[in-house]
C-alpha atoms as a PDB file:
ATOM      1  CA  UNK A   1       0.000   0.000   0.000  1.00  0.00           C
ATOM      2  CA  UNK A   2       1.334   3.400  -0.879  1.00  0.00           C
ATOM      3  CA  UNK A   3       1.515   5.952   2.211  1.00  0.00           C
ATOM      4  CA  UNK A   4       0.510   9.483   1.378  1.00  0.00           C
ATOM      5  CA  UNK A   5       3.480  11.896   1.523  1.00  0.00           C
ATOM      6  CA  UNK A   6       1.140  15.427   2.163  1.00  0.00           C
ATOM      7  CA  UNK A   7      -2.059  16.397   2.531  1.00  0.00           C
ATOM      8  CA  UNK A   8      -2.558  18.065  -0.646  1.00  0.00           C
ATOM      9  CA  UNK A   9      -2.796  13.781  -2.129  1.00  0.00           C
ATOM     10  CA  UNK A  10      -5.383  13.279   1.045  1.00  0.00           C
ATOM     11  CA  UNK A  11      -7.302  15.823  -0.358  1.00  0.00           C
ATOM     12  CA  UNK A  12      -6.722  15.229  -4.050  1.00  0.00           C
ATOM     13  CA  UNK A  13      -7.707  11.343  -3.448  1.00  0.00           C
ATOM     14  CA  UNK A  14     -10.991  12.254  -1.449  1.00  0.00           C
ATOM     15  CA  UNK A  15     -12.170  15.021  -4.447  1.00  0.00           C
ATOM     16  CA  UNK A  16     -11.701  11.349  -6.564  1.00  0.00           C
ATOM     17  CA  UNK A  17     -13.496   8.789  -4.361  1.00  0.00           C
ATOM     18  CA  UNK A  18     -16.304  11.623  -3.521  1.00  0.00           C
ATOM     19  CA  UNK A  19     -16.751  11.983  -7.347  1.00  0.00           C
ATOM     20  CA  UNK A  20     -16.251   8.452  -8.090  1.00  0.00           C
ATOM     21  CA  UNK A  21     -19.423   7.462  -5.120  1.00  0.00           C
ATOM     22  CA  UNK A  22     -21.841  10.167  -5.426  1.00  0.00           C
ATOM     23  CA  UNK A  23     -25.315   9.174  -6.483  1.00  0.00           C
ATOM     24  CA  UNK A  24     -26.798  11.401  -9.130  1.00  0.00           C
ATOM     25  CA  UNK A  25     -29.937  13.423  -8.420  1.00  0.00           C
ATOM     26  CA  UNK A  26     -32.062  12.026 -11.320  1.00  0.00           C
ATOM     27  CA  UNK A  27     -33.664   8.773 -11.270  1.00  0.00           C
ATOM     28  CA  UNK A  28     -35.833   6.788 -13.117  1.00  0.00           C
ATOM     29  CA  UNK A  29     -39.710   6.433 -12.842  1.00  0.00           C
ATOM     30  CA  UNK A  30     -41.831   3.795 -14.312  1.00  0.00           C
ATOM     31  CA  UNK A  31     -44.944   1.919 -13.530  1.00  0.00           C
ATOM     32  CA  UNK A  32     -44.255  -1.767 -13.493  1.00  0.00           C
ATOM     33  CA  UNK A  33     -46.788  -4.858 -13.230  1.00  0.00           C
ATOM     34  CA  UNK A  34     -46.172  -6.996  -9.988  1.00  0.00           C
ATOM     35  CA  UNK A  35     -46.194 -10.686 -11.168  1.00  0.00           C
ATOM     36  CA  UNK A  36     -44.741 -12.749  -7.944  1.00  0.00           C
ATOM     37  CA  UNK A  37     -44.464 -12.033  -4.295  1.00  0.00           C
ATOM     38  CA  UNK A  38     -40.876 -13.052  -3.182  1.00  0.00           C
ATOM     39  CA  UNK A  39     -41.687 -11.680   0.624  1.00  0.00           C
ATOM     40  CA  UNK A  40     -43.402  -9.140   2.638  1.00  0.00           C
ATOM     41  CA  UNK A  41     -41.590  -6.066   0.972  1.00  0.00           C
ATOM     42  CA  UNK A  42     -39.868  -7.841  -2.177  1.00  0.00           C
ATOM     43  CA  UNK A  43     -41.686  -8.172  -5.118  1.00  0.00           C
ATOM     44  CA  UNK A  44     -41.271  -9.408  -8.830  1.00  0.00           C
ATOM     45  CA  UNK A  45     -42.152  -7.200 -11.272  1.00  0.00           C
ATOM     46  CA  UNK A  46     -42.593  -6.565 -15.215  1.00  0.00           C
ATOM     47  CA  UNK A  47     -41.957  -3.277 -16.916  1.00  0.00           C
ATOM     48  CA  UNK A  48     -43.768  -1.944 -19.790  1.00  0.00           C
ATOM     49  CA  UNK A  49     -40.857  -2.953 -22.094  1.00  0.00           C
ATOM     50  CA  UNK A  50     -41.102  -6.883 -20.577  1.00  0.00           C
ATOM     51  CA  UNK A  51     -38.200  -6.474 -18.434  1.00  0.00           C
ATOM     52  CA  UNK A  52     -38.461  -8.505 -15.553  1.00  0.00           C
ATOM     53  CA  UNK A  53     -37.076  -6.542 -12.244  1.00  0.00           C
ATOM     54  CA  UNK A  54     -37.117  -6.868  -8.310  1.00  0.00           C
ATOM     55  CA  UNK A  55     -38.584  -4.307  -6.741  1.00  0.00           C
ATOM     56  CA  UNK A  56     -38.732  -3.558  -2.661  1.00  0.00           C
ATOM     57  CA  UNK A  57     -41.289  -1.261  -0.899  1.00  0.00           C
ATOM     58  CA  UNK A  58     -39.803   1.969   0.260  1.00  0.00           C
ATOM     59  CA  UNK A  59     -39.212   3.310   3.599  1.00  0.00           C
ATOM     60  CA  UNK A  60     -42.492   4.983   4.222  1.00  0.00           C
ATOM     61  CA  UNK A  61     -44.267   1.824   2.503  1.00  0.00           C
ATOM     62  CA  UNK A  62     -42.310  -0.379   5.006  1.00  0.00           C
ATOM     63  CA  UNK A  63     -42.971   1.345   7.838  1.00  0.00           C
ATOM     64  CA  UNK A  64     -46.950   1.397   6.953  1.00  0.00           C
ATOM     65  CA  UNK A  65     -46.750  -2.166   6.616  1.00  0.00           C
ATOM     66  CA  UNK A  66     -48.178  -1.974   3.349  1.00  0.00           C
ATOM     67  CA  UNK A  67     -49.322  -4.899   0.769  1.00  0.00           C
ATOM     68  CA  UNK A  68     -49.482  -5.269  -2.695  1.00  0.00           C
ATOM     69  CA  UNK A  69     -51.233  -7.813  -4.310  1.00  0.00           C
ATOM     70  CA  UNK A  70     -50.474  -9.789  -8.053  1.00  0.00           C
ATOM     71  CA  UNK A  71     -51.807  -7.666 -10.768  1.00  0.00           C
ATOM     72  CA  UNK A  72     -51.327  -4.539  -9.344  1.00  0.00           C
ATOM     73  CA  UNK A  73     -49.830  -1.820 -10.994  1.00  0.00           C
ATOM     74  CA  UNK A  74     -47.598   0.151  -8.570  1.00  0.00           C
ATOM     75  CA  UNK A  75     -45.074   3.493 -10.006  1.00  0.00           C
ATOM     76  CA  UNK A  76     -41.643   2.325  -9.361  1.00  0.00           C
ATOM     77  CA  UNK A  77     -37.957   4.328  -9.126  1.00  0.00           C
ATOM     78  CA  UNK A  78     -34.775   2.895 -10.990  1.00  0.00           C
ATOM     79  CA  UNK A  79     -31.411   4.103 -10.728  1.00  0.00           C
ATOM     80  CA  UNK A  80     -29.323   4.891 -13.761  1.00  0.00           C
ATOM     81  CA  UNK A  81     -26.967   1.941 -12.604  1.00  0.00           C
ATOM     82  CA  UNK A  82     -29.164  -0.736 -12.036  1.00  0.00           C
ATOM     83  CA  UNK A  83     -31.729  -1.666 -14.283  1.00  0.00           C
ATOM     84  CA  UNK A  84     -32.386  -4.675 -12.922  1.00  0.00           C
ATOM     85  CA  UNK A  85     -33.942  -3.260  -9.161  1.00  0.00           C
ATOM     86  CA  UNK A  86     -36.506  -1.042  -7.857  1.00  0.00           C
ATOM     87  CA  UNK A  87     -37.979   0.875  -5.461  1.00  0.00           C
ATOM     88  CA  UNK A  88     -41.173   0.342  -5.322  1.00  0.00           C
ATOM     89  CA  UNK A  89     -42.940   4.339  -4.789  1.00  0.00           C
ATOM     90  CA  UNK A  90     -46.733   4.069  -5.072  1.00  0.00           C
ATOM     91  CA  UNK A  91     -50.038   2.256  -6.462  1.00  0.00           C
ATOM     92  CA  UNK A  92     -50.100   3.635 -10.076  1.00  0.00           C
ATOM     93  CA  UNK A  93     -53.629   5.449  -9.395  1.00  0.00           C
ATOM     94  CA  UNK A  94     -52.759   6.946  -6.100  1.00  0.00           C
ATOM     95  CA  UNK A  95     -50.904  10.672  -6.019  1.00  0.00           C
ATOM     96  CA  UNK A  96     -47.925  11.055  -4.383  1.00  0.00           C
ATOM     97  CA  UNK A  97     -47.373  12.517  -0.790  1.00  0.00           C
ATOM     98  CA  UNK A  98     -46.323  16.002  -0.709  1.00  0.00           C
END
């Protein structure tokens, strides 16, 4: 392992790994058809496109112990690095909180 020789590299190297782990602001929305329960807050899903995905209940949906059923059509939230999970926002019909 190389030692750092100043602070000037500490601070050069945290600028990189800073850029290198931030999370960008903009995410993806989508509704998605639930097609198998996998457990009480993991779901299959099946976006419009015929991708299949996981998707997990949010926070707030966790914490209201809520249930989705087959069939259901629920908004979901992607990340621009993984297409292949979800959060899992709303029901498709319902408005979101403000």
């Amino acid at each position: 392992m190389q030692m750092v020789k100043n602070h000037w590299q500490v601070l050069c190297a945290g600028a990189i790994w800073a850029e290198f782990t931030r999370m960008p602001d903009a995410t993806i929305h989508a509704v998605a058809l639930l097609t198998e329960v996998l457990g009480p807050i993991l779901y299959r899903a099946e976006l419009p496109n015929g991708k299949r995905i996981m998707a997990h209940l949010s926070k707030p949906l966790t914490d209201a112990k809520a249930e989705f059923s087959i069939g259901q059509r629920v908004v979901v939230e992607l990340t621009p690095f993984d297409f292949d999970s979800a959060r899992i926002l709303r029901l498709e019909d319902s408005q979101p909180a403000e």
